[in-house]
Protein backbone atom coordinates (compact mmCIF):
# COMPACT_ATOMS: atom_id res chain seq x y z
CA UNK A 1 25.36 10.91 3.56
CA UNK A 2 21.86 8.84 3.24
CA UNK A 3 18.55 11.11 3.06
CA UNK A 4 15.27 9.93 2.39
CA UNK A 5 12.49 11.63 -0.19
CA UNK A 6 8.68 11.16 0.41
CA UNK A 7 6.08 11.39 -1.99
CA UNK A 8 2.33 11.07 -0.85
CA UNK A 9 -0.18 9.54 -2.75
CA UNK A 10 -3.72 8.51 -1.70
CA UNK A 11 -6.39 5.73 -2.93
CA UNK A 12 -9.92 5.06 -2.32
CA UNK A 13 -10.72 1.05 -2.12
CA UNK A 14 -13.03 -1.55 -0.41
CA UNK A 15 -12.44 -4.19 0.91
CA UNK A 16 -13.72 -7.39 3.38
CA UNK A 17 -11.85 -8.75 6.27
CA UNK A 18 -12.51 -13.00 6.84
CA UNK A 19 -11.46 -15.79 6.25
CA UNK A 20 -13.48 -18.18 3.34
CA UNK A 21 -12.26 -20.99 6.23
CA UNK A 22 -13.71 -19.50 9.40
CA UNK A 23 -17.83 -19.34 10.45
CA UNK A 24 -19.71 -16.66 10.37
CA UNK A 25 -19.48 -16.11 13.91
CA UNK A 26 -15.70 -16.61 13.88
CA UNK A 27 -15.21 -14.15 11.42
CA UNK A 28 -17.57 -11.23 13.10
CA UNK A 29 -15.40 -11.96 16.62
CA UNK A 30 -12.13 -11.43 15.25
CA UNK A 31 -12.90 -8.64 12.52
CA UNK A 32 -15.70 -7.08 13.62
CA UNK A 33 -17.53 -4.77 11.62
CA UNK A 34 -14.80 -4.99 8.68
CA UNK A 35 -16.32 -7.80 8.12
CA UNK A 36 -19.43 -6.80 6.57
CA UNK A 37 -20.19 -8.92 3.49
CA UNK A 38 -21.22 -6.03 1.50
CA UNK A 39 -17.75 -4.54 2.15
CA UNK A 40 -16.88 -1.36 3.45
CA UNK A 41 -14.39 1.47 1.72
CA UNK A 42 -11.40 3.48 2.86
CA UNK A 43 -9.90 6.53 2.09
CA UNK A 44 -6.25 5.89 1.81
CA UNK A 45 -3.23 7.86 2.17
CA UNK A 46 0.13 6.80 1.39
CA UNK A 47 3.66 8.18 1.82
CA UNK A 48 6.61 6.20 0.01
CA UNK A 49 9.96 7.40 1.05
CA UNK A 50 12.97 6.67 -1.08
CA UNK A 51 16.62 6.78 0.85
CA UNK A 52 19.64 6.42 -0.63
CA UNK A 53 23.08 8.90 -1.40
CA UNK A 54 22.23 12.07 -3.26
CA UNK A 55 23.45 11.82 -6.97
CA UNK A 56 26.77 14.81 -7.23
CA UNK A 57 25.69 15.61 -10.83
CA UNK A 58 21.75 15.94 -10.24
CA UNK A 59 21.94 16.60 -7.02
CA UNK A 60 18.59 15.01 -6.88
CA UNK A 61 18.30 11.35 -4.39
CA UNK A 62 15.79 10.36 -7.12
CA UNK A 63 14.28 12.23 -10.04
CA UNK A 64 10.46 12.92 -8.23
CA UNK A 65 8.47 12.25 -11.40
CA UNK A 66 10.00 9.35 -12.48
CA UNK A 67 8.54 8.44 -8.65
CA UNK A 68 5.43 9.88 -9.29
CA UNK A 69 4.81 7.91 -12.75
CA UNK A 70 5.77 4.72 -10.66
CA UNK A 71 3.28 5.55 -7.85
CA UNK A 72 0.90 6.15 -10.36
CA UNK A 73 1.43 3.30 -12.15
CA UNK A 74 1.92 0.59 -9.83
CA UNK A 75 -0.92 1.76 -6.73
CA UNK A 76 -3.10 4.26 -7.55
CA UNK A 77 -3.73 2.75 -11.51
CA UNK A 78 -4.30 -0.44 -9.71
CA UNK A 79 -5.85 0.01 -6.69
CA UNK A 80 -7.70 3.15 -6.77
CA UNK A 81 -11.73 2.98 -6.73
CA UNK A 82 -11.64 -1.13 -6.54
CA UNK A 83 -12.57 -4.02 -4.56
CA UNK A 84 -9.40 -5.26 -3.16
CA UNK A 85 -11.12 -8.90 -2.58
CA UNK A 86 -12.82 -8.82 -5.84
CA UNK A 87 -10.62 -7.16 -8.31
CA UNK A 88 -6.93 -7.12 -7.46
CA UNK A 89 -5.93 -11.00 -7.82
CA UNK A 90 -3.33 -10.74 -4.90
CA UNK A 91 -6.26 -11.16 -2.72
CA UNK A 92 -8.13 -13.60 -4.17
CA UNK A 93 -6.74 -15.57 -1.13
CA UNK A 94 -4.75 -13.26 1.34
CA UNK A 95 -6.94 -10.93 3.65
CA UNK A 96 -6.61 -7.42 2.28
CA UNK A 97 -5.55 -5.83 5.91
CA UNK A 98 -3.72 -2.56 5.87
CA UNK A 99 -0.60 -5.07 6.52
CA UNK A 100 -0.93 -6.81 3.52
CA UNK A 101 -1.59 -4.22 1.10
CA UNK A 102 1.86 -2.15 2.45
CA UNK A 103 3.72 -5.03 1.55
CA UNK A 104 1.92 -5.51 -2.16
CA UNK A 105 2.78 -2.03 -2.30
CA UNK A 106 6.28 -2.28 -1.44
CA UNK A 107 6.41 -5.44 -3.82
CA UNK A 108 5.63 -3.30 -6.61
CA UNK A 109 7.64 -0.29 -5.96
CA UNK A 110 10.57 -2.82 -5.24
CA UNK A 111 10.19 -4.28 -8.92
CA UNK A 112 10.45 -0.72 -10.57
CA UNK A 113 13.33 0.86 -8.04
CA UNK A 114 16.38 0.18 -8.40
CA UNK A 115 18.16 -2.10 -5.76
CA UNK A 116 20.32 0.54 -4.17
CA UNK A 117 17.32 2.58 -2.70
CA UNK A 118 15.73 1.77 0.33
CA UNK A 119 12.02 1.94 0.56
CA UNK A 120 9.24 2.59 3.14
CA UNK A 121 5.42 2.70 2.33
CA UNK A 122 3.81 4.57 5.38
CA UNK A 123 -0.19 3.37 4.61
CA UNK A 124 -3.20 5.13 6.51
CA UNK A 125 -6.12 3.15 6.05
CA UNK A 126 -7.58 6.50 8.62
CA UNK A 127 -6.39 9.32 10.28
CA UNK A 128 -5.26 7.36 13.12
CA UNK A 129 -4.94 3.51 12.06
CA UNK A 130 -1.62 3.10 10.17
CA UNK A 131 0.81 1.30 9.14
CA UNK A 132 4.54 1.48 8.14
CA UNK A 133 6.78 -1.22 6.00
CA UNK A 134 10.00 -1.32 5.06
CA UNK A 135 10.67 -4.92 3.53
């Protein structure tokens, strides 16, 4: 029997959408007003869920604070109250888009979780624009 456990988390982060290889003009057609140089910010909320076989002697899927330490840990220690262009070195060069972060989010989670879950990072970058990843 597979069953999945969410934990939701949330972030606040700026960021700018462009490319260093596109025009001005380019840039404001395709991304608009995300692309304001002086960066704009988002109030993110995340929900990871974790799926897997419930464990017969716990009878837990996954012990929910060791997920909460890695959630901690791994997104909100690193991406909370920063510029995602400036500060986290995974976008030095890769747009920061609601896309992209999910899948640096999954990334990390990956590298902490062991192999036999299955994980989905459900990102709202608002209350209506979001996005869902599952690797």
């Amino acid at each position: 029997m597979s069953i999945t456990v969410y934990r939701k988390s949330h972030f606040n982060a700026a960021h700018r959408l462009y490319r260093k290889d596109w025009d001005d003009t380019k840039n404001q057609s395709v991304f608009g007003k995300c692309n304001n140089p002086n960066f704009h910010g988002h109030n993110y909320e995340l929900e990871v869920g974790i799926t897997g076989e419930i464990n017969p002697e716990t009878g837990f899927l996954i012990d929910i604070e060791k997920l909460k330490k890695i959630i901690k840990e791994e997104v909100e220690d690193y991406l909370d109250h920063k510029n995602l262009n400036i500060d986290i070195p995974e976008f030095k060069n890769l747009n920061p888009t609601m896309e992209n972060i999910s899948v640096l989010i999954w990334n990390k989670l990956r590298n902490r979780l062991e192999e036999y879950y299955q994980i989905s990072v459900k990102l709202y970058e608002t209350p209506r624009n979001f996005v869902v990843y599952t690797g």
